[in-house]
N, C-alpha and C. Protein backbone atom coordinates (compact mmCIF):
# COMPACT_ATOMS: atom_id res chain seq x y z
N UNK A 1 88.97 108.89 88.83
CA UNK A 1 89.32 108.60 90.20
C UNK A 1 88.64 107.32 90.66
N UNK A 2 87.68 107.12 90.36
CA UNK A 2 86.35 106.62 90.75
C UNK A 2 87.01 105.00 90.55
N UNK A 3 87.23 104.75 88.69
CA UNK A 3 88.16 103.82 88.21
C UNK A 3 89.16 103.48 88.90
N UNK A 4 90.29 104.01 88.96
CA UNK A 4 91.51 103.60 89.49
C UNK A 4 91.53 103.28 90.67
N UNK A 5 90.32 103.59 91.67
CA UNK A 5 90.37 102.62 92.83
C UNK A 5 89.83 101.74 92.81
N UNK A 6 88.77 101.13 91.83
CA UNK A 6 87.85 100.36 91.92
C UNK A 6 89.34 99.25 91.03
N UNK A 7 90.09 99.94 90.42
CA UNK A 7 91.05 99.05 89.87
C UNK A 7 92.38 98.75 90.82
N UNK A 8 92.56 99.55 92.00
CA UNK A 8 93.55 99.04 92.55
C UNK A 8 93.13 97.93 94.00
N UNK A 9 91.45 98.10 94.09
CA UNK A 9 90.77 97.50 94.57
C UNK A 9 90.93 95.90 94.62
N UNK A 10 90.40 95.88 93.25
CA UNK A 10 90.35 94.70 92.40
C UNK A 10 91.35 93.90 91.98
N UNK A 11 92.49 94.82 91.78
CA UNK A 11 93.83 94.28 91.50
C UNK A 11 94.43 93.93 93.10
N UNK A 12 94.00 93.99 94.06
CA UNK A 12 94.92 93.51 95.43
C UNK A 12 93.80 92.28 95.82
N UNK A 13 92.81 91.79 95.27
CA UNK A 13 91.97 91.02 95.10
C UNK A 13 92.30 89.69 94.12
N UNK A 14 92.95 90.02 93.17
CA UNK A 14 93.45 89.50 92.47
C UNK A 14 92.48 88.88 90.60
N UNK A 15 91.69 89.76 90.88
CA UNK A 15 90.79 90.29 89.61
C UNK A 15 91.60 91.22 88.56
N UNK A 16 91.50 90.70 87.44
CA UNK A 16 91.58 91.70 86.59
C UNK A 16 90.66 92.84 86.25
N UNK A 17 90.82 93.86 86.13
CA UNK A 17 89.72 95.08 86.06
C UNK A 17 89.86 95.61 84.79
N UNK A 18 88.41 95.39 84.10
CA UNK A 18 88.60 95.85 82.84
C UNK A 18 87.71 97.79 82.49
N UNK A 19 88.36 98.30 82.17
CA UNK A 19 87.35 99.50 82.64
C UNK A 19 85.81 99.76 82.21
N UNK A 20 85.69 98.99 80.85
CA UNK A 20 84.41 98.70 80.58
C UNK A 20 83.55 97.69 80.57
N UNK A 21 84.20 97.08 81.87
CA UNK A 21 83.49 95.89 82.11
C UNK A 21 81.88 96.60 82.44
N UNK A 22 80.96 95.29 82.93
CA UNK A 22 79.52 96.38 83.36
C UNK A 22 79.59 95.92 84.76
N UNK A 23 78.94 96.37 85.68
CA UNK A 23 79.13 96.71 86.89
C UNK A 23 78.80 95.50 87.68
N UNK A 24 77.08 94.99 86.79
CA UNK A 24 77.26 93.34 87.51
C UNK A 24 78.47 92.33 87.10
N UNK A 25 78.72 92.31 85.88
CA UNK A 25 79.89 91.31 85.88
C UNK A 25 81.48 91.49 87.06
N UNK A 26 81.73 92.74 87.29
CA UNK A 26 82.44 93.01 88.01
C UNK A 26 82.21 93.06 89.68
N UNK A 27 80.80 92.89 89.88
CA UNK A 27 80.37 92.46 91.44
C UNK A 27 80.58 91.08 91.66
N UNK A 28 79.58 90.06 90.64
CA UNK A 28 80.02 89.03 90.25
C UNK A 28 82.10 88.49 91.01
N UNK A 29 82.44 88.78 90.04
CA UNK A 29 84.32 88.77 90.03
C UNK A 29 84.60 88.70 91.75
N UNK A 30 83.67 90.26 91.97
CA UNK A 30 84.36 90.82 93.28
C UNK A 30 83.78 89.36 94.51
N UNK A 31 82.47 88.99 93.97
CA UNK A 31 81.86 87.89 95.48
C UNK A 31 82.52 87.14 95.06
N UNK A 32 82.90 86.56 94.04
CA UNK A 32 83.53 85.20 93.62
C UNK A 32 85.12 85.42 94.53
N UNK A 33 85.88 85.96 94.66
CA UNK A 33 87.36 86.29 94.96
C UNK A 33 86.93 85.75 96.21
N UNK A 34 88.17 84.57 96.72
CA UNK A 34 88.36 84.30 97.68
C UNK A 34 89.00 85.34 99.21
N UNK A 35 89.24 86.25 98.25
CA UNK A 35 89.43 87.59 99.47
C UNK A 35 88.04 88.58 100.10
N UNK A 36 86.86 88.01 99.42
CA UNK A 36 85.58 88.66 99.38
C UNK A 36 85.57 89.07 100.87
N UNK A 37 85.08 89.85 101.47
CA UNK A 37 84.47 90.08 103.43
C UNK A 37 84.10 91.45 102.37
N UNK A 38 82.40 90.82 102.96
CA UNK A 38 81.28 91.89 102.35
C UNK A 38 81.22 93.22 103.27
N UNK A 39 81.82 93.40 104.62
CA UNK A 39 81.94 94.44 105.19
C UNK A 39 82.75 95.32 104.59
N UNK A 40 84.18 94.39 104.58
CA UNK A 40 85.25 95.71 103.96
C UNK A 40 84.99 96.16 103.01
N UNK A 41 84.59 95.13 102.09
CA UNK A 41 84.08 96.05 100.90
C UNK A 41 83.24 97.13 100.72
N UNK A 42 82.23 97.05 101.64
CA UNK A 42 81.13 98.47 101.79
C UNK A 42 81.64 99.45 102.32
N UNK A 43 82.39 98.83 103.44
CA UNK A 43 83.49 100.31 103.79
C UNK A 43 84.30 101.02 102.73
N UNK A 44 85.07 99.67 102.00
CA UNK A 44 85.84 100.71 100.48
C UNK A 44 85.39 101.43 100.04
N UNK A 45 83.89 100.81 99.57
CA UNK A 45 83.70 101.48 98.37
C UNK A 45 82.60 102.72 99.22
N UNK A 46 82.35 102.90 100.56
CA UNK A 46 81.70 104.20 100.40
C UNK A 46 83.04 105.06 100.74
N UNK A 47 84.01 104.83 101.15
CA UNK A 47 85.12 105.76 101.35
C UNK A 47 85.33 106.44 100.11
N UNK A 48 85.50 105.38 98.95
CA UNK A 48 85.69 105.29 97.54
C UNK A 48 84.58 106.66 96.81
N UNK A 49 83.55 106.54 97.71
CA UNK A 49 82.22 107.61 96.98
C UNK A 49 82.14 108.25 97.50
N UNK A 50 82.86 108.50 98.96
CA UNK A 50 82.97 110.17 99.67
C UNK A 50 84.18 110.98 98.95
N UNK A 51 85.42 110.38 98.44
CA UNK A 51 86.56 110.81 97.47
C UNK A 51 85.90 111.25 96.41
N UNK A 52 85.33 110.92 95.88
CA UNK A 52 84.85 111.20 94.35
C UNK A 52 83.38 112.37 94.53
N UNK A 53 82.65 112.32 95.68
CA UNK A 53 82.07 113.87 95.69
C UNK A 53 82.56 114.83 95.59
């Protein structure tokens, strides 16, 4: 679950998401993307970690 959002995330970002990428290279990706706003993203991804409890 956890994956496939962090991949449909990434993919409307316009990153490729590799599933075994490691987590800094893929933060990396995520600040680099010209779609970056460090808010929404903290909002995703804790929405992202209340789904997956």
């Amino acid at each position: 679950a956890l994956n496939e959002e962090l991949e449909e995330m990434t993919s409307e970002m316009g990153i490729k998401f590799i599933p075994n990428m490691a987590k800094l290279d893929l933060q990396k990706m995520i600040r680099s993307s010209k779609y970056y706003e460090e808010e929404l993203m903290k909002e995703t991804l804790e929405a992202i970690r209340k789904e997956t409890e």
